[in-house]
PDB file of N, CA and C in Angstrom:
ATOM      1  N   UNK A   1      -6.562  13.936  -2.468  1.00  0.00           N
ATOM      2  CA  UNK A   1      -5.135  13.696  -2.623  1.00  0.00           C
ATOM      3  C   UNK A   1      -4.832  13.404  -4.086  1.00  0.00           C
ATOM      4  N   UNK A   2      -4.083  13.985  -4.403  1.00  0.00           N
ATOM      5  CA  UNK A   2      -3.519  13.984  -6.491  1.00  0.00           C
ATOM      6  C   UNK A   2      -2.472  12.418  -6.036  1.00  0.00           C
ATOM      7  N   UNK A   3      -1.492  11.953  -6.952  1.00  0.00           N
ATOM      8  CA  UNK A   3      -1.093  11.193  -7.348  1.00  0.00           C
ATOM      9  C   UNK A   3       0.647  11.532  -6.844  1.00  0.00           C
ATOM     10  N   UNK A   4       0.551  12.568  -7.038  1.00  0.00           N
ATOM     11  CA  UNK A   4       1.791  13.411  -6.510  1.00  0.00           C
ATOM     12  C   UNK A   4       1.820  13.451  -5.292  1.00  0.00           C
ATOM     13  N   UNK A   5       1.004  13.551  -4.376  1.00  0.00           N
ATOM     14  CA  UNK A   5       0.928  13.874  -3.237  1.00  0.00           C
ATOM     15  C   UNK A   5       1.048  12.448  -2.424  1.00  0.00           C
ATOM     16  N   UNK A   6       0.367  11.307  -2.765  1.00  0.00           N
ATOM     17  CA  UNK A   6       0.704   9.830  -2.434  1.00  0.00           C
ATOM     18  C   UNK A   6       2.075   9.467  -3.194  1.00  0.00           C
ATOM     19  N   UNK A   7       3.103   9.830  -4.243  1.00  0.00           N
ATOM     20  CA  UNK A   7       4.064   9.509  -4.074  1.00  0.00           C
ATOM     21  C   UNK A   7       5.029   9.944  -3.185  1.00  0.00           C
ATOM     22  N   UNK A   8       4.585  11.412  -3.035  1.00  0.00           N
ATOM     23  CA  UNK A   8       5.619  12.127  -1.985  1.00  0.00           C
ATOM     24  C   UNK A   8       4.950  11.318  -0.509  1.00  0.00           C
ATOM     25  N   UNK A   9       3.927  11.322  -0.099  1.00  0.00           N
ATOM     26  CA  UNK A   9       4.246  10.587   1.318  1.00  0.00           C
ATOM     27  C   UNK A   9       4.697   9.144   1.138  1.00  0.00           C
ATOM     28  N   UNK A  10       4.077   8.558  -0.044  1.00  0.00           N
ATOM     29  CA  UNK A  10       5.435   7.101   0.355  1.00  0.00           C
ATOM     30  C   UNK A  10       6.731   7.159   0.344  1.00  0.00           C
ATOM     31  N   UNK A  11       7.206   7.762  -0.489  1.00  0.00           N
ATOM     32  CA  UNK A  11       8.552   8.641  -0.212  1.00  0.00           C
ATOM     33  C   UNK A  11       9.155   8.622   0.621  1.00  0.00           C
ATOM     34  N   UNK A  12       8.440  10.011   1.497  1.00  0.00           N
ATOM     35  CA  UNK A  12       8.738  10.659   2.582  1.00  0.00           C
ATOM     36  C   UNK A  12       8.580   9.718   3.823  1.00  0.00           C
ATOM     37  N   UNK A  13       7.409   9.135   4.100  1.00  0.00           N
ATOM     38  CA  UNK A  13       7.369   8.359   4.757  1.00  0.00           C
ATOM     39  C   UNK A  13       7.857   6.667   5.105  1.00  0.00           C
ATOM     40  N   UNK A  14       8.410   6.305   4.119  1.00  0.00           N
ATOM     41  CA  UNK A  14       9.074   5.140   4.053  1.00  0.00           C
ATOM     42  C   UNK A  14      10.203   4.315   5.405  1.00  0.00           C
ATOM     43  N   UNK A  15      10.214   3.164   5.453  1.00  0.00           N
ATOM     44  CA  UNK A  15       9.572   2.189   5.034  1.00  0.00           C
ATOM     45  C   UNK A  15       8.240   2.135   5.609  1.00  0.00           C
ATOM     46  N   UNK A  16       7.332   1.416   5.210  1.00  0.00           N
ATOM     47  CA  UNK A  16       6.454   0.921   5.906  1.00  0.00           C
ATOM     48  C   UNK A  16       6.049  -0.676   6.164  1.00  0.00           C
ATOM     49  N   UNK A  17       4.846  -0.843   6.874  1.00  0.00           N
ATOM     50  CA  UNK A  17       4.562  -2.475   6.817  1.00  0.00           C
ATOM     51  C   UNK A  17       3.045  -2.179   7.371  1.00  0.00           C
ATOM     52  N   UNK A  18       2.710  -3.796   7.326  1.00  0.00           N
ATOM     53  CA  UNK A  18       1.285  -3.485   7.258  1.00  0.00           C
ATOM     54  C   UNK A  18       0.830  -4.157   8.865  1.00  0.00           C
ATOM     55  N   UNK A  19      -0.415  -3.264   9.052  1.00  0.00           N
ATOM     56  CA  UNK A  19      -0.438  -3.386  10.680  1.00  0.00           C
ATOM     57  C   UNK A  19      -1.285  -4.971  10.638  1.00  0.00           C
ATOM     58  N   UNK A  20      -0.819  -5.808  11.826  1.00  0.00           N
ATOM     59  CA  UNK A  20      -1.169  -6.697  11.816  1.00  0.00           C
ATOM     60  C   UNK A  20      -0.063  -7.654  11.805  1.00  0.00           C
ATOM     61  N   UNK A  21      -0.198  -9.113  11.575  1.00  0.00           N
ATOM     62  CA  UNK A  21       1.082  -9.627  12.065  1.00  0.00           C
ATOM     63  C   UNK A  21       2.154  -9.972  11.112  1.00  0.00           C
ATOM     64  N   UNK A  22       2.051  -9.273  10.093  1.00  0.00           N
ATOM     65  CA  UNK A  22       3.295  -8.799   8.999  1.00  0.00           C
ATOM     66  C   UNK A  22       4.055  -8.277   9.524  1.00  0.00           C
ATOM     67  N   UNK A  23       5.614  -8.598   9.335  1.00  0.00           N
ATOM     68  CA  UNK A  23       6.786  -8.457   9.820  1.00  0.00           C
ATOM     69  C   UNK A  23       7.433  -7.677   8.434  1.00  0.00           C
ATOM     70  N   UNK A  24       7.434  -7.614   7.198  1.00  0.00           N
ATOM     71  CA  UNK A  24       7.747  -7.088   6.110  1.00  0.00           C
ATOM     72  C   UNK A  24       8.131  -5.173   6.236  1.00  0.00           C
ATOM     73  N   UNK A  25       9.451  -5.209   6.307  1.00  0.00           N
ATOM     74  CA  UNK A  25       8.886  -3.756   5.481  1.00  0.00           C
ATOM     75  C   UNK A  25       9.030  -3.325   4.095  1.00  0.00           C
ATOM     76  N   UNK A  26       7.986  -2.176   3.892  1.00  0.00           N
ATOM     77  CA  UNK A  26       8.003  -2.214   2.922  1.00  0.00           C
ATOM     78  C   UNK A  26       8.582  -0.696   1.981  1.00  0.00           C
ATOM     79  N   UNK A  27       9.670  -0.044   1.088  1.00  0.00           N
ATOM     80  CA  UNK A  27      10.413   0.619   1.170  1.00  0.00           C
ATOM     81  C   UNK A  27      10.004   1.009  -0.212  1.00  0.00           C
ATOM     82  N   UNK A  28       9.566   2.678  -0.464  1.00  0.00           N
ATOM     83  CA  UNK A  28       9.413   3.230  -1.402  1.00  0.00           C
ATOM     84  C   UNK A  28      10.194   4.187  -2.007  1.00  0.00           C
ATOM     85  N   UNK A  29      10.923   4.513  -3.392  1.00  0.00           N
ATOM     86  CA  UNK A  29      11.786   5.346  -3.311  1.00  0.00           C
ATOM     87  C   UNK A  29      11.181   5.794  -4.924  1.00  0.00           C
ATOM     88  N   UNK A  30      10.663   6.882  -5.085  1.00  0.00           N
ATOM     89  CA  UNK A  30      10.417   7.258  -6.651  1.00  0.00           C
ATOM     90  C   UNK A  30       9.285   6.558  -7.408  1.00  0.00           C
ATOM     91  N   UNK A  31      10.193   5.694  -8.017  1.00  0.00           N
ATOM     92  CA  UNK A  31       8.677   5.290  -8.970  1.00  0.00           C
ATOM     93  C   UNK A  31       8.981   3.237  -8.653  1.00  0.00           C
ATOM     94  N   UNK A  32       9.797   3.303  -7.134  1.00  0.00           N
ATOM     95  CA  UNK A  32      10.143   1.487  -6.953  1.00  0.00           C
ATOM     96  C   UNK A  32       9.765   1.628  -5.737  1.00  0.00           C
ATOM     97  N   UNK A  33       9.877   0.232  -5.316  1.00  0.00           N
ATOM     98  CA  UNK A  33       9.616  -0.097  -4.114  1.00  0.00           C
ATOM     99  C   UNK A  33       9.896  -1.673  -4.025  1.00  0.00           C
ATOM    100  N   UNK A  34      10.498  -1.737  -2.315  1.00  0.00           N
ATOM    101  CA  UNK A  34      10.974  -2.839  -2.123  1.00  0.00           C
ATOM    102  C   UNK A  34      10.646  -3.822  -0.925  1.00  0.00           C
ATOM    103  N   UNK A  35      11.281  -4.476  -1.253  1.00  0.00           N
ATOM    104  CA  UNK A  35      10.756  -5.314   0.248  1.00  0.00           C
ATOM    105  C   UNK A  35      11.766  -5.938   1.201  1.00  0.00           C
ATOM    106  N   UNK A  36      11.915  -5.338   2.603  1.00  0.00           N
ATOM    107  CA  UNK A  36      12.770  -5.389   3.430  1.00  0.00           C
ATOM    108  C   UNK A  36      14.119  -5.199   2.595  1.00  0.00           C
ATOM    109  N   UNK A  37      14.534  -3.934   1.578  1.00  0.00           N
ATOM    110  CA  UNK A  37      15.460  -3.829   1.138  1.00  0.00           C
ATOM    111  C   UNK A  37      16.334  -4.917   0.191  1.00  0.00           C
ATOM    112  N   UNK A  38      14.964  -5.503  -0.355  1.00  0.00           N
ATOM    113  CA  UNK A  38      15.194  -6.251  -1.522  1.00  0.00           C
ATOM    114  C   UNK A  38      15.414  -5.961  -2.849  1.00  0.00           C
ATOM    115  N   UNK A  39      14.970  -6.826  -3.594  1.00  0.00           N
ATOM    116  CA  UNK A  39      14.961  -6.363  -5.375  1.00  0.00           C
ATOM    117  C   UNK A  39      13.904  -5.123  -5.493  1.00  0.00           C
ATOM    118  N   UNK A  40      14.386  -4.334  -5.954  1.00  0.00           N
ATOM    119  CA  UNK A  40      13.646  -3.560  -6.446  1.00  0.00           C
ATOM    120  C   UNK A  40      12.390  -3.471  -7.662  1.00  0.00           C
ATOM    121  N   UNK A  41      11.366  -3.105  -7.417  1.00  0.00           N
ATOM    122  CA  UNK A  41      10.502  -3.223  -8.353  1.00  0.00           C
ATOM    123  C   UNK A  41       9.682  -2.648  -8.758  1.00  0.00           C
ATOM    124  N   UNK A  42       9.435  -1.584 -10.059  1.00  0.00           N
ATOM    125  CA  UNK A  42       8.999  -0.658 -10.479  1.00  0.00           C
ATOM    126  C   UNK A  42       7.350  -0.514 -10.331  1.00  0.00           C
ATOM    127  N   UNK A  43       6.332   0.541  -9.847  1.00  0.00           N
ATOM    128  CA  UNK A  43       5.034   0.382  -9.769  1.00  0.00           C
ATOM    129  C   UNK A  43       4.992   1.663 -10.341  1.00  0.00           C
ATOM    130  N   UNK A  44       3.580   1.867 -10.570  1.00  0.00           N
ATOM    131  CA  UNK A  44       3.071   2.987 -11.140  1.00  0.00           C
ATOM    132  C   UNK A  44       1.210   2.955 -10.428  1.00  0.00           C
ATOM    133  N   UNK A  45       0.793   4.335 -10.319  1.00  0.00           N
ATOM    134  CA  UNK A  45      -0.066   4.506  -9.601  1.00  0.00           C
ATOM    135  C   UNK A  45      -1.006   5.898 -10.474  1.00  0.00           C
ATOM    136  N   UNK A  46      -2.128   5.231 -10.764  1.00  0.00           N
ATOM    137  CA  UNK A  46      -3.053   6.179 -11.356  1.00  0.00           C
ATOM    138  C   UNK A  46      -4.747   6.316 -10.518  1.00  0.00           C
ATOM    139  N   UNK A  47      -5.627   7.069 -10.590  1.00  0.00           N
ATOM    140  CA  UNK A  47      -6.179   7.205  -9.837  1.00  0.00           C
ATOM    141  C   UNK A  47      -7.597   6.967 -10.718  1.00  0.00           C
ATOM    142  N   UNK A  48      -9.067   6.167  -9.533  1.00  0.00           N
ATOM    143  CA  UNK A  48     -10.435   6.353 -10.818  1.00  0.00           C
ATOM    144  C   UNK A  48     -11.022   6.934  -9.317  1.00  0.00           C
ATOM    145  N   UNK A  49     -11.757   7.559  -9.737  1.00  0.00           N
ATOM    146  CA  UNK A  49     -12.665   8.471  -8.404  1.00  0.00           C
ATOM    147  C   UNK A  49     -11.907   9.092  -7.461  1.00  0.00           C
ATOM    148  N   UNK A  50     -12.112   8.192  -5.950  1.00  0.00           N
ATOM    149  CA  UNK A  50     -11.026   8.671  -5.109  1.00  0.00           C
ATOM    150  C   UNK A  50     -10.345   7.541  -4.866  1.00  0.00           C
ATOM    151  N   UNK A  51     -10.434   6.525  -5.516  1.00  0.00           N
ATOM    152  CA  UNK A  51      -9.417   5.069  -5.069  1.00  0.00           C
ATOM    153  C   UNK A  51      -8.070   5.139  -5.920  1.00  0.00           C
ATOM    154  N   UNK A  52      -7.314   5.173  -5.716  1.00  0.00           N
ATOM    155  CA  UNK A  52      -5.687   4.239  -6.309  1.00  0.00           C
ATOM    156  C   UNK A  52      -5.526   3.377  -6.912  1.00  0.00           C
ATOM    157  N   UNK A  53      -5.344   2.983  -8.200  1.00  0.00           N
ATOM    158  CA  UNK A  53      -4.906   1.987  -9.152  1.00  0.00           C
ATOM    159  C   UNK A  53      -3.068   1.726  -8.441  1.00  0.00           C
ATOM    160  N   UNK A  54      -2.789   0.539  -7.736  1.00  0.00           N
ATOM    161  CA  UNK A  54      -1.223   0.298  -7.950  1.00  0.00           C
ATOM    162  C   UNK A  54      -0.946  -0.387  -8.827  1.00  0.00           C
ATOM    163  N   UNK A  55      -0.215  -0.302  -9.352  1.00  0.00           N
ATOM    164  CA  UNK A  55       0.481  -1.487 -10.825  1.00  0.00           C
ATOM    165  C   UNK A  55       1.814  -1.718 -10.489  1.00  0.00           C
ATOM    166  N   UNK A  56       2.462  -2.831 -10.687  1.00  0.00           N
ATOM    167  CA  UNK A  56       3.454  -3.117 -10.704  1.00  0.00           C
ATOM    168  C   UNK A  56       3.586  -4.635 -11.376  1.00  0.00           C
ATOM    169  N   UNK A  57       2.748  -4.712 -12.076  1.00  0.00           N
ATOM    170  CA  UNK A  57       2.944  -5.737 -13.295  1.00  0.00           C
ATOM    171  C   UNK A  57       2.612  -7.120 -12.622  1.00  0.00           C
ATOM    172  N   UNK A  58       1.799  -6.956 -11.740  1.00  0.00           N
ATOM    173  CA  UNK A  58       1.005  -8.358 -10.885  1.00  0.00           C
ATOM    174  C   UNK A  58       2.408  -8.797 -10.654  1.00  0.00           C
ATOM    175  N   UNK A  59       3.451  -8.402 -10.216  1.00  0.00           N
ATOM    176  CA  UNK A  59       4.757  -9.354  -9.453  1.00  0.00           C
ATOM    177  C   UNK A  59       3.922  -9.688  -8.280  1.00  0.00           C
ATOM    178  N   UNK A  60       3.298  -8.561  -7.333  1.00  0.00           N
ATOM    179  CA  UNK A  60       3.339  -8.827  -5.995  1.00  0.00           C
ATOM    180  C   UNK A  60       1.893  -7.988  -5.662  1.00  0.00           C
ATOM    181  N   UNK A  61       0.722  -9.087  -5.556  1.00  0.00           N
ATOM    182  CA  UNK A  61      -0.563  -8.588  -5.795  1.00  0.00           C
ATOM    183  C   UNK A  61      -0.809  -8.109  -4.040  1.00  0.00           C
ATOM    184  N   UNK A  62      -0.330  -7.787  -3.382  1.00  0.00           N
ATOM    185  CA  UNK A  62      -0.407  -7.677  -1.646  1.00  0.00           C
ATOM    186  C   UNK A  62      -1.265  -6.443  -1.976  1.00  0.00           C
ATOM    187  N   UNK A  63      -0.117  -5.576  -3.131  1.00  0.00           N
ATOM    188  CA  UNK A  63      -1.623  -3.802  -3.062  1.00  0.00           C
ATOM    189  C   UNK A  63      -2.107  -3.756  -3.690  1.00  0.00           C
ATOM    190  N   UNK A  64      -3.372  -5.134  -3.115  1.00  0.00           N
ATOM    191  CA  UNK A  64      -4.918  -5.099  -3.845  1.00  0.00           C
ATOM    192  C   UNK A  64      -4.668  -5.115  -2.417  1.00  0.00           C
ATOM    193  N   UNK A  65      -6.677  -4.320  -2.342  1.00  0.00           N
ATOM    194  CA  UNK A  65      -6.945  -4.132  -0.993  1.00  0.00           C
ATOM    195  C   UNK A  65      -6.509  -3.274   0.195  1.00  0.00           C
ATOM    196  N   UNK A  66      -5.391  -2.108   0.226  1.00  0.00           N
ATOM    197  CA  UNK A  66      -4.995  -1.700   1.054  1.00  0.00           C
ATOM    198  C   UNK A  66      -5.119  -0.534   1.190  1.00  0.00           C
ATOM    199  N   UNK A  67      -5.672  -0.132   2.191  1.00  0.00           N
ATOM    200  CA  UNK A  67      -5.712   1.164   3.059  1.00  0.00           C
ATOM    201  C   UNK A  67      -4.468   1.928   3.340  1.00  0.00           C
ATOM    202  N   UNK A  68      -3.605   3.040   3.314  1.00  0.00           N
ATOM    203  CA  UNK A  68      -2.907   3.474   4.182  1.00  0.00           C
ATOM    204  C   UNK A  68      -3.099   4.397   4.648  1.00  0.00           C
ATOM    205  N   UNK A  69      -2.712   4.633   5.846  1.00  0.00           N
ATOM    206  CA  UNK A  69      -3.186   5.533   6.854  1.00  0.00           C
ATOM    207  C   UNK A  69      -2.508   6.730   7.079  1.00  0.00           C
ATOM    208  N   UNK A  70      -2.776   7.893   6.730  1.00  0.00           N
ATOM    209  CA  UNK A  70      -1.748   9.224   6.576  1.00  0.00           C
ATOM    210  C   UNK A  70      -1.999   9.881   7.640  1.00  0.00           C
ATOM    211  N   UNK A  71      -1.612  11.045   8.003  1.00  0.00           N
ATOM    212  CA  UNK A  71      -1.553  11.609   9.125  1.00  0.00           C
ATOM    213  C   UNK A  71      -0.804  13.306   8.514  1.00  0.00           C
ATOM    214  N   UNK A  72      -1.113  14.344   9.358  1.00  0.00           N
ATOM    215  CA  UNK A  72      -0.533  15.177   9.151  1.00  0.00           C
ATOM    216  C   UNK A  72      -1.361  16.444   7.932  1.00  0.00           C
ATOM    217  N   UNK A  73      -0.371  16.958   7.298  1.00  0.00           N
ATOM    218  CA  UNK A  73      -1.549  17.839   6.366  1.00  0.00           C
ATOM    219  C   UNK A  73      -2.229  17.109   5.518  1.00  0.00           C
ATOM    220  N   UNK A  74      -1.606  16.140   5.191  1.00  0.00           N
ATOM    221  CA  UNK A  74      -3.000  14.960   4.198  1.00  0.00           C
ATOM    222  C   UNK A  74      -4.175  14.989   5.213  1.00  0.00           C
ATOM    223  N   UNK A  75      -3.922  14.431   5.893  1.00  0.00           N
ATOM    224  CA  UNK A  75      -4.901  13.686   6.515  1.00  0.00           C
ATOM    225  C   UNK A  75      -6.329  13.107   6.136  1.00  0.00           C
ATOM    226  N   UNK A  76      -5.998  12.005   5.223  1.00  0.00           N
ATOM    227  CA  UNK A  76      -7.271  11.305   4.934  1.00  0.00           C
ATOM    228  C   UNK A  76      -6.199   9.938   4.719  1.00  0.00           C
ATOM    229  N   UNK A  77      -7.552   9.450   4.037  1.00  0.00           N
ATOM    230  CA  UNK A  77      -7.647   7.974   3.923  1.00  0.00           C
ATOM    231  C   UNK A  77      -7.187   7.401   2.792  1.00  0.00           C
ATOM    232  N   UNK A  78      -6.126   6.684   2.405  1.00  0.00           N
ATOM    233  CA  UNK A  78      -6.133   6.384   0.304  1.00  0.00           C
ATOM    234  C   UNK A  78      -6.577   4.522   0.319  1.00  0.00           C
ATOM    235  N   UNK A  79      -7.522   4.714  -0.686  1.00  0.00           N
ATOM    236  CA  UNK A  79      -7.962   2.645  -0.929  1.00  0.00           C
ATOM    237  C   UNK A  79      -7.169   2.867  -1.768  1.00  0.00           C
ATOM    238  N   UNK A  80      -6.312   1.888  -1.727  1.00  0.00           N
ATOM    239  CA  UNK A  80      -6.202   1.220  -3.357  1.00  0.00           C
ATOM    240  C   UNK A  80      -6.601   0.111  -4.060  1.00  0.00           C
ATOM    241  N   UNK A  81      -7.322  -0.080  -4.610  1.00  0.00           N
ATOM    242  CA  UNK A  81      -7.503  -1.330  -5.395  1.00  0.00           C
ATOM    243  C   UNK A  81      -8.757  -2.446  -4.513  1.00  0.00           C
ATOM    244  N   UNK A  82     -10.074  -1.602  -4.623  1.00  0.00           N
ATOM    245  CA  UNK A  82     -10.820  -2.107  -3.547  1.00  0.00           C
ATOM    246  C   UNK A  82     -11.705  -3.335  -4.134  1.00  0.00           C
ATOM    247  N   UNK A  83     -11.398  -4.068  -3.286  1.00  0.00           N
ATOM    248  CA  UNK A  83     -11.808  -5.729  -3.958  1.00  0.00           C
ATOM    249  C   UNK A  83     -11.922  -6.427  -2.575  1.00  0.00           C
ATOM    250  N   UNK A  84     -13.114  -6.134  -1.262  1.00  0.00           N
ATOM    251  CA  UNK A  84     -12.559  -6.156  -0.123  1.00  0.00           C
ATOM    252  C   UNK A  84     -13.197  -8.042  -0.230  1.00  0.00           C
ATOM    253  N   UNK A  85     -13.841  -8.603  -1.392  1.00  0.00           N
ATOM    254  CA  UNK A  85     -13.861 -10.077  -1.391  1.00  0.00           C
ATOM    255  C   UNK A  85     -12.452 -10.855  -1.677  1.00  0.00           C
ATOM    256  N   UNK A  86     -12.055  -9.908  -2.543  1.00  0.00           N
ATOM    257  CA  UNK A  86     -10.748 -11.039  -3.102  1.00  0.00           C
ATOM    258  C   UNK A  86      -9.911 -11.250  -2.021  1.00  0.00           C
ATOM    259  N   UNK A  87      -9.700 -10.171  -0.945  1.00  0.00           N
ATOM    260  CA  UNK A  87      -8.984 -10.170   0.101  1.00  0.00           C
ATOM    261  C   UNK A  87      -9.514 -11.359   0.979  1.00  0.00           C
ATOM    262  N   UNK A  88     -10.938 -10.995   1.543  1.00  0.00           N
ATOM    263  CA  UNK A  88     -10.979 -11.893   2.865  1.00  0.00           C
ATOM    264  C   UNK A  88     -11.180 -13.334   1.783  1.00  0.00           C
ATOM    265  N   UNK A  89     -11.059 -13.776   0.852  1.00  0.00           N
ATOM    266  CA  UNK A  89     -10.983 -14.843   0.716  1.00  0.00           C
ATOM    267  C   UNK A  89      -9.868 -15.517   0.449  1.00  0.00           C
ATOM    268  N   UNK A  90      -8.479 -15.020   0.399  1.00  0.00           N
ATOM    269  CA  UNK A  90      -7.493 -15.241   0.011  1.00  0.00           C
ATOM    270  C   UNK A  90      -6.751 -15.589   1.644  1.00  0.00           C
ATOM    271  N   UNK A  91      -6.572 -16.820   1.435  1.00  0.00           N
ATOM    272  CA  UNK A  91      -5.534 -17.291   2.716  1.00  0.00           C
ATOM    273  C   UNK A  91      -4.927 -16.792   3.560  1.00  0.00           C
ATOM    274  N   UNK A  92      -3.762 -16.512   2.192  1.00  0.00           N
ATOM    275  CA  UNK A  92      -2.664 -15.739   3.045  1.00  0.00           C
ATOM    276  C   UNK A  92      -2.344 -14.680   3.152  1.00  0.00           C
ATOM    277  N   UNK A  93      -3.767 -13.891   3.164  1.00  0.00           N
ATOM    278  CA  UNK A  93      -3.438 -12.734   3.459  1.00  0.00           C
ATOM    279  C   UNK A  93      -4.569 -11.942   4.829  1.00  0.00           C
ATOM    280  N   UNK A  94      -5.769 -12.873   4.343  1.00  0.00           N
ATOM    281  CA  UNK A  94      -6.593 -12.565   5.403  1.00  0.00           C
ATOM    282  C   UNK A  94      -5.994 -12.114   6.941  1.00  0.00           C
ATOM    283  N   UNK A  95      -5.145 -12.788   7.589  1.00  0.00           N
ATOM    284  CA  UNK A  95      -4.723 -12.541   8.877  1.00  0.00           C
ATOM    285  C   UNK A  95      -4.239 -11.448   8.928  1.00  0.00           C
ATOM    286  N   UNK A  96      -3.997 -11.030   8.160  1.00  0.00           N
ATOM    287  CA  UNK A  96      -3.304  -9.360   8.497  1.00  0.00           C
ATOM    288  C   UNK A  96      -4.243  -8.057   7.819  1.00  0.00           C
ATOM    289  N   UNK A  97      -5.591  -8.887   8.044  1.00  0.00           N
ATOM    290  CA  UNK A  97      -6.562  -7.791   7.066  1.00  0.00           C
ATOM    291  C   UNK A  97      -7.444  -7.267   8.493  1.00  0.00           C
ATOM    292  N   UNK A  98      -7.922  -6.048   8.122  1.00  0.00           N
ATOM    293  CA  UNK A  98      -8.960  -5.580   8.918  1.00  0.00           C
ATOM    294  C   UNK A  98     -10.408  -4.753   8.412  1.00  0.00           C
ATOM    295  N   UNK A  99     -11.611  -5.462   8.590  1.00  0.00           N
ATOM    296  CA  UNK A  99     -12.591  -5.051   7.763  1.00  0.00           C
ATOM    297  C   UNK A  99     -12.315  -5.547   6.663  1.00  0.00           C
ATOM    298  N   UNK A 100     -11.222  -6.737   5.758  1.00  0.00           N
ATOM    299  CA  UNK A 100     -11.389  -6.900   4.489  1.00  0.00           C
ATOM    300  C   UNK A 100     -10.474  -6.020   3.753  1.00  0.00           C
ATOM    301  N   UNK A 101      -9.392  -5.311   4.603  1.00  0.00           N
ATOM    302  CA  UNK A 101      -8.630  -4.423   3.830  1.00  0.00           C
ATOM    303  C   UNK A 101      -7.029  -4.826   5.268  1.00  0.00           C
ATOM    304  N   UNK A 102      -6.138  -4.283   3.846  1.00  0.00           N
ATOM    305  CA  UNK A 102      -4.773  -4.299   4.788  1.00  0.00           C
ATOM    306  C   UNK A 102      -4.080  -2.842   4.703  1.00  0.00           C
ATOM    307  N   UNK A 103      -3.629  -2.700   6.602  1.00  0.00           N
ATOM    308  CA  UNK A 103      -3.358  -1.493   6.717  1.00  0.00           C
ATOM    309  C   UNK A 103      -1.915  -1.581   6.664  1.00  0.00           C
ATOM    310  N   UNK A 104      -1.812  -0.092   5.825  1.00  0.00           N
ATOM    311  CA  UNK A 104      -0.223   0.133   5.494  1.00  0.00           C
ATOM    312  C   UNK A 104       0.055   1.144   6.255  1.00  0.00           C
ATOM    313  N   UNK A 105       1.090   1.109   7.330  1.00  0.00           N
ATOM    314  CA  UNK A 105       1.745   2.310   8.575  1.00  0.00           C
ATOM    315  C   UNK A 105       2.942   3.028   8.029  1.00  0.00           C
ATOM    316  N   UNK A 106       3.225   3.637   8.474  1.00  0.00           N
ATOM    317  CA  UNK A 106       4.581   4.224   8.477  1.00  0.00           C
ATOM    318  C   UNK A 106       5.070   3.640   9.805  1.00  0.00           C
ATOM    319  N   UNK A 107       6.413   2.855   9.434  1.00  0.00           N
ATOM    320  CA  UNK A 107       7.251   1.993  10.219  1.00  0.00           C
ATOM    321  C   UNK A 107       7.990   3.033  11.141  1.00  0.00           C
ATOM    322  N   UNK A 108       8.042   2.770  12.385  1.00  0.00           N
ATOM    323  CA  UNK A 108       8.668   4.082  13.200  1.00  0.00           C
ATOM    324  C   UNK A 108       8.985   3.644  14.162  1.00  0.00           C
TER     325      UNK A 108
END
């Protein structure tokens, strides 16, 4: 998957949230993304191997660690930002992790 191809399905696929007992969604449009149709906030996404760099200026470190799950002509798998310690050791986020990673759905 190119870089292009994960912006067009967050895009396309928007909002999402993460499976598990996160109630958040989470809403991508271009080069922002928001939360439950909040402030908007600019990220940028570059790639090392086959994992995902997200950036968005450490506002909102949640995409460290996350899986999302595509479907359709993608069909694979994207990590971003794989650090599956920093996750399960982090509080508040562990509960909505699986294997040490948090899954991002398409909200439907």
């Amino acid at each position: 998957m190119t870089i292009e191809q994960l912006y067009k399905f967050l895009t396309e696929n928007s909002p999402f949230k993460f499976k598990g007992s996160s109630e958040d969604l989470y809403y991508f449009d271009a080069e922002y993304y928001s939360i439950n149709e909040g402030e908007k906030y600019k990220f940028t996404l570059s790639k090392v191997s086959d994992s995902f760099i997200f950036n968005d200026g450490g506002l909102f470190p949640v995409f460290q660690n996350v899986i999302i799950e595509t479907t359709g002509e993608l069909n694979s798998t994207v990590i971003l930002n794989m650090n599956t310690n920093a996750l399960k050791n982090d509080r508040f986020r562990h509960n909505d992790a699986e294997d040490g990673y948090l899954i991002l759905i398409p909200y439907r």
